[in-house]
Protein backbone atom coordinates (compact mmCIF):
# COMPACT_ATOMS: atom_id res chain seq x y z
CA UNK A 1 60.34 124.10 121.99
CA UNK A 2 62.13 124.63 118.56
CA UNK A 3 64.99 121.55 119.43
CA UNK A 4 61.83 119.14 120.08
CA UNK A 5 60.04 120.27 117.05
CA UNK A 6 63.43 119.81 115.39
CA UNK A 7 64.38 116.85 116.87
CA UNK A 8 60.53 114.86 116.38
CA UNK A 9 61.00 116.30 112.56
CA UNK A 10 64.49 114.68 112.45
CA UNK A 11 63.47 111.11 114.00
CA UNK A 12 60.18 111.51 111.82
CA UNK A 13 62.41 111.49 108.51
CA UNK A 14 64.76 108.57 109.76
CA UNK A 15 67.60 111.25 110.11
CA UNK A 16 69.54 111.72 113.32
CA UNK A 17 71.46 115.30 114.42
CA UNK A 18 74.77 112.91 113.45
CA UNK A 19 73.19 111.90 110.04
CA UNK A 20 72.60 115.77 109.13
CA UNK A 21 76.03 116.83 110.29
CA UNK A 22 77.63 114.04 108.07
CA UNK A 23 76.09 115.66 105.39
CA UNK A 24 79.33 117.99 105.74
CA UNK A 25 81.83 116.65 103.12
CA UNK A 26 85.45 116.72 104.70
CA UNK A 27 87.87 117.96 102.66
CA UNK A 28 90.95 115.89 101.68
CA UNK A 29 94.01 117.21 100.58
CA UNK A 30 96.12 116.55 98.09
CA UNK A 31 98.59 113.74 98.74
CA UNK A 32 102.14 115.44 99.41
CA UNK A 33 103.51 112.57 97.21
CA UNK A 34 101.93 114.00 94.52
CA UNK A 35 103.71 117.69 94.49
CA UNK A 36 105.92 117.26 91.82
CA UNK A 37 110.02 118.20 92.13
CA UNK A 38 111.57 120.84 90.73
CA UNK A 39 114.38 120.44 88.80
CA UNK A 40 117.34 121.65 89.96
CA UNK A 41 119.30 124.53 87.87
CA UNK A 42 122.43 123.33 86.59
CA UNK A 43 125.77 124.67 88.89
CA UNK A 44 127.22 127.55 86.86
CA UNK A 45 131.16 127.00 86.43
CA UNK A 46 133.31 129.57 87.76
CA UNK A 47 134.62 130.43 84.94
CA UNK A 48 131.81 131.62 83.38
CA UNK A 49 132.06 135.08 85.42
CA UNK A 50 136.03 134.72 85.22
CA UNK A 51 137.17 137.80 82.51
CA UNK A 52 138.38 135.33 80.14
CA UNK A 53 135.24 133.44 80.00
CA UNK A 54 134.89 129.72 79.66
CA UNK A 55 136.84 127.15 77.44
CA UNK A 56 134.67 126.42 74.56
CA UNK A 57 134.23 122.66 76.11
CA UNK A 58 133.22 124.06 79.28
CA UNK A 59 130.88 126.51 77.99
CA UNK A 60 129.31 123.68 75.89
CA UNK A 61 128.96 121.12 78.63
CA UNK A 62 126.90 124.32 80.46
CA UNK A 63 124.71 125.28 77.44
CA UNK A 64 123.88 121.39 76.98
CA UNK A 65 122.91 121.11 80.85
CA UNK A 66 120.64 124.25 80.47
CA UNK A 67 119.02 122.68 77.52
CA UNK A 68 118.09 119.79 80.09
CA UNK A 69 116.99 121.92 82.30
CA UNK A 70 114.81 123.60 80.30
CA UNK A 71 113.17 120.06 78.96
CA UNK A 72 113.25 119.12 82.47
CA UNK A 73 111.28 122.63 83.42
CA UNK A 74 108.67 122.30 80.32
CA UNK A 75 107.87 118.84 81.51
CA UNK A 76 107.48 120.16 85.22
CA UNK A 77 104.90 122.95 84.50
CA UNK A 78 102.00 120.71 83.82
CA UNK A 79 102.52 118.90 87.28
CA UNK A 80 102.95 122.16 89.00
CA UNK A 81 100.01 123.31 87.45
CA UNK A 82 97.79 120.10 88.04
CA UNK A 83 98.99 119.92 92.11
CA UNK A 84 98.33 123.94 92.08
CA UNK A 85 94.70 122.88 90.82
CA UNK A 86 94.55 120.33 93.50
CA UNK A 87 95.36 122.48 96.09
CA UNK A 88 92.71 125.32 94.73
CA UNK A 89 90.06 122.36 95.05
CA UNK A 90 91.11 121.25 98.43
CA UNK A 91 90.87 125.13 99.41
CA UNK A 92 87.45 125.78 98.65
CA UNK A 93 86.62 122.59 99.58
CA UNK A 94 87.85 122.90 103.08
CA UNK A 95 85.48 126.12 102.79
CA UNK A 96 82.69 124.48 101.76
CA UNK A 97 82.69 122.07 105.07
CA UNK A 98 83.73 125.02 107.11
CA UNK A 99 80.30 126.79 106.18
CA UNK A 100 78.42 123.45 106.02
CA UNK A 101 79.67 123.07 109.24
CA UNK A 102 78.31 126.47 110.55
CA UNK A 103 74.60 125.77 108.75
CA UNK A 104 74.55 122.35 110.70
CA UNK A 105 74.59 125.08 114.02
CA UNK A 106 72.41 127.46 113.37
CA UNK A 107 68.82 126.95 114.56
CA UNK A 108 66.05 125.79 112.19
């Protein structure tokens, strides 16, 4: 009795049992393209563990390809933080559809 009374109420309003279940939003996630690369840390040279230590060119060359690094990692946080955000919203997203989802099968 309850699925006619449901089902002449649906038809009344114009909406069909596929109309109401579109209603559910499905979540979209965020485009893999979009997760940003992490920079790479710069090799360390061998001698910098050796117990004479590194020529000062060597040890130069390193400190200047740590300072990149470290330009290269300030300018990375932001995306990492954005996609991060991204993927939050695609999370409770995807639970927001998984309980509009469950209301579309419950019973009146």
């Amino acid at each position: 009795m309850w699925t006619r009374i449901l089902t002449v109420t649906a038809l009344g309003l114009g909406v069909s049992a596929n109309a109401a279940r579109a209603a559910c939003t499905l979540p979209e996630a965020p485009p893999a393209a979009s997760r940003p690369a992490k920079p790479p840390l710069p090799a360390k040279p061998a001698c910098l563990e050796a117990k004479g230590g590194c020529p000062g060119w060597e040890a130069y060359s390193y400190n200047d390809a740590i300072k990149a690094y470290n330009e290269k990692a300030a300018a990375f946080r932001p995306l990492a933080e954005a996609y991060v955000k991204a993927l939050n919203a695609y999370v409770k997203a995807s639970s927001d559809y998984a309980q509009c989802e469950v209301k579309a099968l419950q019973p009146g």
